[in-house]
C-alpha atoms as a PDB file:
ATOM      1  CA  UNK A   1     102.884  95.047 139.451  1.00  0.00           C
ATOM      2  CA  UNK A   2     101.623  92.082 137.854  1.00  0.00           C
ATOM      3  CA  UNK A   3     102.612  90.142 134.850  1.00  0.00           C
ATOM      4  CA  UNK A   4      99.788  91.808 132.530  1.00  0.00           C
ATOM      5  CA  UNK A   5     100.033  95.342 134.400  1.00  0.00           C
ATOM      6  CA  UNK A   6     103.463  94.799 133.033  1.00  0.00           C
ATOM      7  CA  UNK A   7     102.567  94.162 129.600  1.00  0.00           C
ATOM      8  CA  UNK A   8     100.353  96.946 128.961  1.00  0.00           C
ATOM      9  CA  UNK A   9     103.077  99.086 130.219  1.00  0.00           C
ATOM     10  CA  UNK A  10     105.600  97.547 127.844  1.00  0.00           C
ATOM     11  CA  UNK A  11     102.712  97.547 124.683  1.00  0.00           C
ATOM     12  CA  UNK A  12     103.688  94.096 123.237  1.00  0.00           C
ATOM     13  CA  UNK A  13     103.970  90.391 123.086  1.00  0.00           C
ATOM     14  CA  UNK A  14     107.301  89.882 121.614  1.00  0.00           C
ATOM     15  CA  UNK A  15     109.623  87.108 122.316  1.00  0.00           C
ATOM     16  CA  UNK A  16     111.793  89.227 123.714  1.00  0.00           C
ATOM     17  CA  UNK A  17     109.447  90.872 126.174  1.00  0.00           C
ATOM     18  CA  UNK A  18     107.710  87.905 127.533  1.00  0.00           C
ATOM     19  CA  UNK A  19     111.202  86.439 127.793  1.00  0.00           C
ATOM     20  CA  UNK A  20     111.995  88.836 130.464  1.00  0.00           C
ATOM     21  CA  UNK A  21     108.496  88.937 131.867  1.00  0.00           C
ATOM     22  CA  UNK A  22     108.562  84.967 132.421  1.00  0.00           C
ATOM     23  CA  UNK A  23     112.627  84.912 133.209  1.00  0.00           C
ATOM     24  CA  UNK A  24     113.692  82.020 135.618  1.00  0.00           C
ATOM     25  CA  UNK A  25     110.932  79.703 135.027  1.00  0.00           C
ATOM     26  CA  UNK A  26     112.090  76.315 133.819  1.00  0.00           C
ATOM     27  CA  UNK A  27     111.579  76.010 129.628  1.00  0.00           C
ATOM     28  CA  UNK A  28     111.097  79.954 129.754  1.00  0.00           C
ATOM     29  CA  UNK A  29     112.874  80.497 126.675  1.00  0.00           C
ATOM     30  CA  UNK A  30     110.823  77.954 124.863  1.00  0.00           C
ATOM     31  CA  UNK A  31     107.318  79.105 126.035  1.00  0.00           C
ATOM     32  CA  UNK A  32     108.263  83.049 125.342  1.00  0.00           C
ATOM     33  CA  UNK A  33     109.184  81.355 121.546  1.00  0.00           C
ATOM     34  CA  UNK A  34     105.718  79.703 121.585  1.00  0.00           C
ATOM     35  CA  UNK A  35     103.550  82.837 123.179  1.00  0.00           C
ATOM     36  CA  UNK A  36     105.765  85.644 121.278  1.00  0.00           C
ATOM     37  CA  UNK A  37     106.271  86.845 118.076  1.00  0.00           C
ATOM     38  CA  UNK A  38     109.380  88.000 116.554  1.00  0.00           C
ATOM     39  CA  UNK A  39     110.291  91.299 114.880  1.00  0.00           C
ATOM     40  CA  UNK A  40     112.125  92.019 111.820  1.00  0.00           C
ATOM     41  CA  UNK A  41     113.010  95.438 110.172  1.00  0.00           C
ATOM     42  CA  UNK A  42     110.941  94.442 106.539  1.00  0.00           C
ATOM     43  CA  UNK A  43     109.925  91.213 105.168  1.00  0.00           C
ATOM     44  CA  UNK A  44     111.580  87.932 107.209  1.00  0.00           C
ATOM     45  CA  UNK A  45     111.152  86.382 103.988  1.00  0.00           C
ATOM     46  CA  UNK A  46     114.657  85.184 103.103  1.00  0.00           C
ATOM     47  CA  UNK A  47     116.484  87.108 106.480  1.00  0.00           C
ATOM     48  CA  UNK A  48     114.343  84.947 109.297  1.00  0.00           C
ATOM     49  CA  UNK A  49     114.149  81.752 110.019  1.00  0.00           C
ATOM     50  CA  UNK A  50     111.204  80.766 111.631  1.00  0.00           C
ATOM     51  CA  UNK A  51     112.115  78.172 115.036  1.00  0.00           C
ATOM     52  CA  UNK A  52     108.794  76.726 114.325  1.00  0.00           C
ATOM     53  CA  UNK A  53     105.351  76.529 111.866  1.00  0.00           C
ATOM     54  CA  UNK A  54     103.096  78.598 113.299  1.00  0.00           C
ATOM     55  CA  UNK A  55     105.764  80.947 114.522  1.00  0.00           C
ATOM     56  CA  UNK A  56     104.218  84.995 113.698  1.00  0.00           C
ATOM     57  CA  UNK A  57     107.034  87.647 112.665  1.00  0.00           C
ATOM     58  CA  UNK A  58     105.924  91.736 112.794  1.00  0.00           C
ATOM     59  CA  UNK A  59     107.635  93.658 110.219  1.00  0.00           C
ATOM     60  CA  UNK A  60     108.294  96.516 111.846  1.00  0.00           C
ATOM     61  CA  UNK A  61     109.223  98.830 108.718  1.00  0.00           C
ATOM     62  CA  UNK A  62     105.943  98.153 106.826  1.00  0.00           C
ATOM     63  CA  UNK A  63     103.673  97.122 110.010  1.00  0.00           C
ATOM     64  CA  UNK A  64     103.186  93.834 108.090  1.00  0.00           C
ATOM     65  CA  UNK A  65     102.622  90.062 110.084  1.00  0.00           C
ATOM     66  CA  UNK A  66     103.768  87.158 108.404  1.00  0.00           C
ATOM     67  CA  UNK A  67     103.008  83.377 109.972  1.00  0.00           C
ATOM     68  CA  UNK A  68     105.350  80.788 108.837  1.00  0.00           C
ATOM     69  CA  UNK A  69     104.049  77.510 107.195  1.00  0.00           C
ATOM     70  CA  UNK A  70     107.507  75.681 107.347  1.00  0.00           C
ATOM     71  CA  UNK A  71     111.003  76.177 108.455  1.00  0.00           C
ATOM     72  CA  UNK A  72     113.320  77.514 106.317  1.00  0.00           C
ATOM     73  CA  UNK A  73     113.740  81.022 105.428  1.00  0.00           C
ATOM     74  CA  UNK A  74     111.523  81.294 102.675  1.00  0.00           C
ATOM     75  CA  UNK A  75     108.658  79.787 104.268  1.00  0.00           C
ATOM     76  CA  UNK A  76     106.555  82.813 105.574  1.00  0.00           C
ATOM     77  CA  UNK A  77     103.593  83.974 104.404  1.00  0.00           C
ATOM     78  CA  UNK A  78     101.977  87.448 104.614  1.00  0.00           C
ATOM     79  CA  UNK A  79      98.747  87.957 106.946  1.00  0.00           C
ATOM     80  CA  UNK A  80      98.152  91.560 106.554  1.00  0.00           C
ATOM     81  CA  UNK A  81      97.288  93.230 103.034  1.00  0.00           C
END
């Protein structure tokens, strides 16, 4: 099975899936961070910090995204209404 047949079987992007789709490649870990998302159970806002600007979280309890625009915890802003 390929790495997208894969994918579409799993139903997501996450860190943590392409992490284990892409495991024993050197700098795996940092391209799953860059190609992933993270998820969070409600707003990351203040819970999550982001390991980079740009980095997308899914908020899993309210099906909200959130990009962030710096690095700290309180530096994510809300994409969806």
């Amino acid at each position: 099975m390929s790495g997208g047949d894969r994918l579409r079987k799993l139903g997501a992007a996450s860190k943590k899936v392409m992490s284990a789709l892409i495991t024993g490649f050197i700098g795996a870990d940092d391209l799953a961070s860059a190609i992933g998302y993270v998820e969070n159970a409600g707003d990351p806002t203040g819970s999550v910090v982001p390991e980079f600007i740009g980095q997308e979280c899914f908020d899993t309890q309210n099906s909200a995204w959130y990009k962030a625009h710096g690095v700290t915890d309180a530096d994510w802003k809300k994409l969806t209404p």
